[in-house]
Protein backbone atom coordinates (compact mmCIF):
# COMPACT_ATOMS: atom_id res chain seq x y z
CA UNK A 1 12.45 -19.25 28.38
CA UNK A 2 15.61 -17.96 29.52
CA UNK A 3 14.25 -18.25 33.31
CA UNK A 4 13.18 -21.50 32.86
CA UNK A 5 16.68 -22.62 31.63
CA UNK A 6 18.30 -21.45 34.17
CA UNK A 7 15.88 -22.64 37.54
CA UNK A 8 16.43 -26.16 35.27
CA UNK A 9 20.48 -25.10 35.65
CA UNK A 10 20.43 -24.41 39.41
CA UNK A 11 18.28 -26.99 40.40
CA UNK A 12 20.66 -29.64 38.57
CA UNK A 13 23.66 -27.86 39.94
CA UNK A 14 22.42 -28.05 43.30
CA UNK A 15 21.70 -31.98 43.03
CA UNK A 16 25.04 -32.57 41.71
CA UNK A 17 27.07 -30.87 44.30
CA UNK A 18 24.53 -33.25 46.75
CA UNK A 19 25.23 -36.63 45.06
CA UNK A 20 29.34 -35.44 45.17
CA UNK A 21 28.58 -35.03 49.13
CA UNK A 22 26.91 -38.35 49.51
CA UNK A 23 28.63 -40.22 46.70
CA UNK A 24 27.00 -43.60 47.88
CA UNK A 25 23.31 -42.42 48.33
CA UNK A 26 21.63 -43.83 43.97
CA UNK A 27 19.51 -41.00 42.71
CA UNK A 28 18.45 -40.77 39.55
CA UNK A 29 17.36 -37.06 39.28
CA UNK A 30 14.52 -37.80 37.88
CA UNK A 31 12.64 -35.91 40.89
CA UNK A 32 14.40 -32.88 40.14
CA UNK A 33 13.96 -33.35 36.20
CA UNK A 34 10.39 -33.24 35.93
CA UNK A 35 9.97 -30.47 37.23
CA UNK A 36 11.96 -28.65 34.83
CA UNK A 37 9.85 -27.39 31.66
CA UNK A 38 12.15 -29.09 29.48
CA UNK A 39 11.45 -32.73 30.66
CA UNK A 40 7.59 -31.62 31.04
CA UNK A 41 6.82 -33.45 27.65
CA UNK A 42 8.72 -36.87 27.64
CA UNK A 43 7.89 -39.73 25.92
CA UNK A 44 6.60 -42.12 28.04
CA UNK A 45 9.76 -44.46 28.18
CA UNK A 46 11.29 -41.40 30.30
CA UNK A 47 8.59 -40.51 32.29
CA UNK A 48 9.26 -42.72 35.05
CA UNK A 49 12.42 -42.31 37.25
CA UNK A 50 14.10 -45.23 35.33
CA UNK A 51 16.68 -47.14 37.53
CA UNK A 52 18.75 -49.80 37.92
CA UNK A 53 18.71 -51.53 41.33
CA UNK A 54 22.34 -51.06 42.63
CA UNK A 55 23.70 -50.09 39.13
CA UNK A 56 26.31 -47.34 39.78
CA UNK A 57 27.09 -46.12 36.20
CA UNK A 58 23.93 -45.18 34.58
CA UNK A 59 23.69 -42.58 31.63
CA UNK A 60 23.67 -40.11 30.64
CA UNK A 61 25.96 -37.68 32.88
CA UNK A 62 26.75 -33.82 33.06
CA UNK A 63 30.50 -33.70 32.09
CA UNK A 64 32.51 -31.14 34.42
CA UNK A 65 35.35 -29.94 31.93
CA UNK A 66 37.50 -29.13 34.75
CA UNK A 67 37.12 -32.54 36.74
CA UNK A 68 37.80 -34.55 33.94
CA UNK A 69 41.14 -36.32 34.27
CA UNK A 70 43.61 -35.93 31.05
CA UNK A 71 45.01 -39.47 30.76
CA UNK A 72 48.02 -39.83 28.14
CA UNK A 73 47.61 -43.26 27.59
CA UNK A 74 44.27 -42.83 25.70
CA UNK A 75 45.23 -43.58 22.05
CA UNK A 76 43.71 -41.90 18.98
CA UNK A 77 39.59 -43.32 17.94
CA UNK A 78 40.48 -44.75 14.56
CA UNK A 79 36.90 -45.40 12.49
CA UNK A 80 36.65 -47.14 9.32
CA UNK A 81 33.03 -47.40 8.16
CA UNK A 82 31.70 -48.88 4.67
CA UNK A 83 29.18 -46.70 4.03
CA UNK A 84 27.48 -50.02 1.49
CA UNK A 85 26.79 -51.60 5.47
CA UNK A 86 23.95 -49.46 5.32
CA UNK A 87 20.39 -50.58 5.24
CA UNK A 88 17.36 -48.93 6.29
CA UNK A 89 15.77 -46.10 8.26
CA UNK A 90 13.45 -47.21 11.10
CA UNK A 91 11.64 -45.17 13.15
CA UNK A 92 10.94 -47.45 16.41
CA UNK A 93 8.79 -44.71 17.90
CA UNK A 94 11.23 -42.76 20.10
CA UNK A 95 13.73 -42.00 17.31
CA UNK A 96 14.39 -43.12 14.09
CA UNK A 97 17.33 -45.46 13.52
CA UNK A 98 19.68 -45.64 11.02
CA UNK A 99 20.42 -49.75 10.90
CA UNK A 100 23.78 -51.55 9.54
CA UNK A 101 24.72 -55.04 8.37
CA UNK A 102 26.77 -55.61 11.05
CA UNK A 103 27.80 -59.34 10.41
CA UNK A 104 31.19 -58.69 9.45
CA UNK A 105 34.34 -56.23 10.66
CA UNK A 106 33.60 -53.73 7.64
CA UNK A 107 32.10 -50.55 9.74
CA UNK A 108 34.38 -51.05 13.05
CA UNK A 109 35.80 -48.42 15.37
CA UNK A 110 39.31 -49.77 17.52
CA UNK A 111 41.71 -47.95 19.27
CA UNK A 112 40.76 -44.35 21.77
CA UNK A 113 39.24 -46.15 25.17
CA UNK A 114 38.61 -49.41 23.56
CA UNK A 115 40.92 -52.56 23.96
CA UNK A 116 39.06 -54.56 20.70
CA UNK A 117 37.71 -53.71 17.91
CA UNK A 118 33.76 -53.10 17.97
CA UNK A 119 31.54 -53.60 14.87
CA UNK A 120 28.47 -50.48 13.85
CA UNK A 121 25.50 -51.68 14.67
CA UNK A 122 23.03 -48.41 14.58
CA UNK A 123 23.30 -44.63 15.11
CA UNK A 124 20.42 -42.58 16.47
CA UNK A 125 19.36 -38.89 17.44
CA UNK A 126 18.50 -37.66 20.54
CA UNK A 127 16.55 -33.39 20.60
CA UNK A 128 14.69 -31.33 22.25
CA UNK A 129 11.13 -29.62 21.68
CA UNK A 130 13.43 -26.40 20.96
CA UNK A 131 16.60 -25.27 20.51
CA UNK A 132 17.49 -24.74 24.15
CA UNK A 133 17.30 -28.54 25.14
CA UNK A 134 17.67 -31.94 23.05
CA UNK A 135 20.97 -33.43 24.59
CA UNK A 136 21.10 -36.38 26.58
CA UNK A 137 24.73 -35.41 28.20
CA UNK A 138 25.13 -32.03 29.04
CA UNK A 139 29.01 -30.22 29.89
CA UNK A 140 29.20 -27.96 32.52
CA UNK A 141 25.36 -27.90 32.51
CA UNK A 142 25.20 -26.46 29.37
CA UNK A 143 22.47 -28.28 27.10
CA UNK A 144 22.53 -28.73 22.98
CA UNK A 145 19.75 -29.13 20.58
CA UNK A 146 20.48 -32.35 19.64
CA UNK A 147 22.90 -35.63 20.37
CA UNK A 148 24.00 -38.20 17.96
CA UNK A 149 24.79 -41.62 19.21
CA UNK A 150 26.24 -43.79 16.90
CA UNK A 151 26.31 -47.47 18.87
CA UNK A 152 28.72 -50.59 18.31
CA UNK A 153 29.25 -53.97 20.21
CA UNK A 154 32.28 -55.68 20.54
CA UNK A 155 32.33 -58.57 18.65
CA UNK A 156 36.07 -59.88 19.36
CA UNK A 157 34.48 -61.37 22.87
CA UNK A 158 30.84 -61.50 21.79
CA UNK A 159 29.02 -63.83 19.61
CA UNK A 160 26.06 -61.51 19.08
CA UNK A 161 25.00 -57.44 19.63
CA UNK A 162 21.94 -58.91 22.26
CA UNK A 163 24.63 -60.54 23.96
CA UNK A 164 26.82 -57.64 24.09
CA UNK A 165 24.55 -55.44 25.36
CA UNK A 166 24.42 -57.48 28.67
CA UNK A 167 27.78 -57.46 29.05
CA UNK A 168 30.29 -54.80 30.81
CA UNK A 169 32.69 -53.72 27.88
CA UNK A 170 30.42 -55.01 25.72
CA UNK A 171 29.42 -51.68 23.55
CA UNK A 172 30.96 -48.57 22.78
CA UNK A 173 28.84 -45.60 21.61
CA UNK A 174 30.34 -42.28 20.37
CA UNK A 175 28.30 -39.15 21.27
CA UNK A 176 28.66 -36.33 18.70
CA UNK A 177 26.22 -33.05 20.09
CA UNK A 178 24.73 -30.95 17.16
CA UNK A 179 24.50 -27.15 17.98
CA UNK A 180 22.73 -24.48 15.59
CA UNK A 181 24.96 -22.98 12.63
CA UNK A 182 25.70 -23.79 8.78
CA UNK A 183 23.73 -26.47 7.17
CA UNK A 184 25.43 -30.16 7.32
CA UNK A 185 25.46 -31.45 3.33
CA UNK A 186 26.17 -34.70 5.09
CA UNK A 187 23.05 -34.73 7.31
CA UNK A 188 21.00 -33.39 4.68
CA UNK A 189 20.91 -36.69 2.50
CA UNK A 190 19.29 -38.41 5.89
CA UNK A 191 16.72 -35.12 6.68
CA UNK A 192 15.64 -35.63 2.76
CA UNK A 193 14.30 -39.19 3.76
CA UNK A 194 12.65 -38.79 6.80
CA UNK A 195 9.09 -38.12 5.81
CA UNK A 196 9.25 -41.42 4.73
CA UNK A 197 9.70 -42.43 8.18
CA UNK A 198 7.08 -39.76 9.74
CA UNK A 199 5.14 -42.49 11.57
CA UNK A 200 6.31 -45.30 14.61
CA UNK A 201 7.11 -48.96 12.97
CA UNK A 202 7.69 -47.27 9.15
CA UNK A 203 10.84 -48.68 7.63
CA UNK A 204 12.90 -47.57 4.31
CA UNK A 205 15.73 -48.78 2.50
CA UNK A 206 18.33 -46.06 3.00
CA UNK A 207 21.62 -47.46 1.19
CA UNK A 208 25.20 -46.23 0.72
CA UNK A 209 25.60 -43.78 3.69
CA UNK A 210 28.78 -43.11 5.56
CA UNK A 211 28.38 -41.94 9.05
CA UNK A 212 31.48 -40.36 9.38
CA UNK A 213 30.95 -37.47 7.99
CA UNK A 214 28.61 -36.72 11.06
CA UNK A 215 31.38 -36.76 13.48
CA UNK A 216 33.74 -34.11 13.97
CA UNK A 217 37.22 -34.05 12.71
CA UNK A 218 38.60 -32.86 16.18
CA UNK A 219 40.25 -36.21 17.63
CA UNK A 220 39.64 -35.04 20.73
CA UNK A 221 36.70 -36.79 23.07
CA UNK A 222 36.08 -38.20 27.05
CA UNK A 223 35.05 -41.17 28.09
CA UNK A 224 33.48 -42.65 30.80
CA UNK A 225 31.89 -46.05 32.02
CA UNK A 226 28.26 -45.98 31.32
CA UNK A 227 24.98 -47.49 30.60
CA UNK A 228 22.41 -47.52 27.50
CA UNK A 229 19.89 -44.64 28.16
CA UNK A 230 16.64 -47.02 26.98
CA UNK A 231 15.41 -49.78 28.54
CA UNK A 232 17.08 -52.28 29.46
CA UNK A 233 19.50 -49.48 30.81
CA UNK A 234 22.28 -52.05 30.76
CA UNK A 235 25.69 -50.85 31.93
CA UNK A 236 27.56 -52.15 29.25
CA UNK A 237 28.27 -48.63 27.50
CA UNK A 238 32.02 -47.47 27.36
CA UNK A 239 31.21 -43.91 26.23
CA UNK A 240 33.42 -41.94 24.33
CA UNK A 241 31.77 -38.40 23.48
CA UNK A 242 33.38 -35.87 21.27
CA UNK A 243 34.31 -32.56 22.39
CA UNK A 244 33.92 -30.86 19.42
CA UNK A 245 29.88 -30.62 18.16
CA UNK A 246 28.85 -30.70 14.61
CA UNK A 247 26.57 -27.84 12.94
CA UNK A 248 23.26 -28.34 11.74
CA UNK A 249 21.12 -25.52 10.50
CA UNK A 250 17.51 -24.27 12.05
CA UNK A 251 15.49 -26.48 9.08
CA UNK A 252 17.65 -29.49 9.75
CA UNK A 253 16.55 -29.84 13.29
CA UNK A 254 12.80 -29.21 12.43
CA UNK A 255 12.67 -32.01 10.07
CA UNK A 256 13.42 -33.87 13.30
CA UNK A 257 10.38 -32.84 14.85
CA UNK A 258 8.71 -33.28 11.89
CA UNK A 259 8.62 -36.92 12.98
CA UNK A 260 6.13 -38.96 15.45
CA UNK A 261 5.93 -40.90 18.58
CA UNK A 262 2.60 -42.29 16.77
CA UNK A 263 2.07 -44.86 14.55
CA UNK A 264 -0.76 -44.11 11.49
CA UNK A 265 -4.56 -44.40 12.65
CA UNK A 266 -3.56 -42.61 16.05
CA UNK A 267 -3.44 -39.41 17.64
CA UNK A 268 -0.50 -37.73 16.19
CA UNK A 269 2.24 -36.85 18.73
CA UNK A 270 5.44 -34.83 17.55
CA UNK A 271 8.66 -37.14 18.67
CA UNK A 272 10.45 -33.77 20.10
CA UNK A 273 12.38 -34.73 23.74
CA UNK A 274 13.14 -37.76 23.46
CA UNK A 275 16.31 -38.11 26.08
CA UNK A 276 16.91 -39.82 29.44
CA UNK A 277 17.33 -37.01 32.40
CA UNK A 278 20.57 -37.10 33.92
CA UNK A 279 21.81 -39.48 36.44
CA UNK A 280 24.72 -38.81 39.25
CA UNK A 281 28.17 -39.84 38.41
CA UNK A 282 29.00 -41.43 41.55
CA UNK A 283 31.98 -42.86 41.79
CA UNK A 284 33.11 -42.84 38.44
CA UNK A 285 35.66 -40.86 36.78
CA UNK A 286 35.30 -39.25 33.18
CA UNK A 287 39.10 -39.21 31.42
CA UNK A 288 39.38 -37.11 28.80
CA UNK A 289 42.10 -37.08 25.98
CA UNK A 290 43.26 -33.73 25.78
CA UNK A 291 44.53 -31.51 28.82
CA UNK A 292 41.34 -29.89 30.69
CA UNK A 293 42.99 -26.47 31.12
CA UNK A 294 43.03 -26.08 26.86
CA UNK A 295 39.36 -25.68 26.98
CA UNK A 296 37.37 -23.13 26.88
């Protein structure tokens, strides 16, 4: 496996270096990302080399810790979430979702990237058939077993999250990755419910559950302009992904892949890679707010 994960390396380091020579030429990777073993068993909905015509800031990205740009002026993310906004557990048959009431300001993020305040609408999981693969966004080419995505709209401008989602600034999502180590007491009260949820279109009640404990206590994060990384691929994302991952134990993972792409009377197939390959940065420019050289 080790060989395989690092042809997938070269070959995505060698397309990067490409897209940085000919910055204006829209490539989605996709080419180069099936052929790698980890993108071998996508769902469907990634399958295809997923594009927008023209769009110039799809998602998800590898993040070059050394090219990001510190930028001083990025304030601290401040999050306030009621964890009574939750309500269910749905698994929509590429992930399971965990859903909020989000018709008033009482799970909101403000502040970091952002110039409003945006309301919690859902977070989600993105992993990986194994441990050497799961993450949507990648640093310095180096992959984690999982990705947490935890996605608000901004509902100072916007009347509604569908109408958010078409616009430019009009969600923010915070990226948390998950890498192996001690077990997360946190996470543990979600893993507990998701047999419930082993089949597509299944729905629970899943009340009184604060996300925050799922992102790290590190303030620091980058950002970037970007897009959703499911259809409709809308570039209304403002990313803001945490440097620091969270820890999640072996069994935690597996009770991911315990789940299904499937819905019951059909074939079973285990939901395990569900994530978008990666698409070029182009033009854009991923700020971070903490000085590059302090990293690793």
């Amino acid at each position: 496996m080790s060989g395989v994960k690092v042809t997938a390396l070269g070959c995505l380091s060698k397309l990067l270096k490409s897209l940085r020579a000919v910055p204006a030429r829209p490539c989605s990777l996709a080419a180069c990302s099936r052929k790698n073993t980890r993108n071998a068993a996508l769902h469907p909905l990634w399958q295809s080399p997923l594009t927008i015509p023209g769009g110039t800031r799809q998602s998800p990205i590898n993040i070059q810790w050394r090219d990001s740009v510190y930028d001083p002026f990025l304030k601290p993310l401040k999050i306030s979430y009621d964890p009574t906004t939750c309500l269910h557990i749905w698994n929509n048959g590429y992930s399971f979702l965990v859903e909020f009431d989000d018709s008033t300001d009482r799970s909101t993020i403000v502040g970091g990237p952002l110039e409003n305040q945006y309301r919690l609408k859902q977070f989600h999981f993105h992993w990986g058939a194994i441990n050497d693969w799961g993450s949507e966004h990648t640093v310095d080419c180096k992959f984690y077993p999982a990705e947490l995505h935890l996605v608000h709209w901004n509902a100072v401008e916007y009347p509604s999250f569908e109408e958010a989602v078409m616009e430019g600034n009009g969600l923010a999502v915070i990226g948390v990755f998950l890498k192996l180590g001690a077990r997360h007491e946190g996470l543990q009260t979600l893993v507990d419910a998701l047999p419930a949820v082993r089949h597509k279109d299944t729905v629970i009640e899943f009340d009184v559950f604060d996300p925050s404990c799922l992102i790290p206590s590190c303030p620091d994060y980058w950002t970037y302009a970007g897009s959703l990384t499911t259809p409709p691929l809308t570039e209304s994302v403002t990313w803001i992904i945490k440097k620091k991952p969270i820890e999640v134990d072996e069994d935690q993972l597996e009770a991911f892949r315990t789940l299904l792409f499937t819905s019951h009377g059909e074939e079973e197939r285990r939901m395990v890679d569900n994530f978008r390959p990666l698409q070029p940065l182009m033009n854009r420019t991923v700020r971070s707010s903490f000085r590059p050289q302090l990293g690793p």
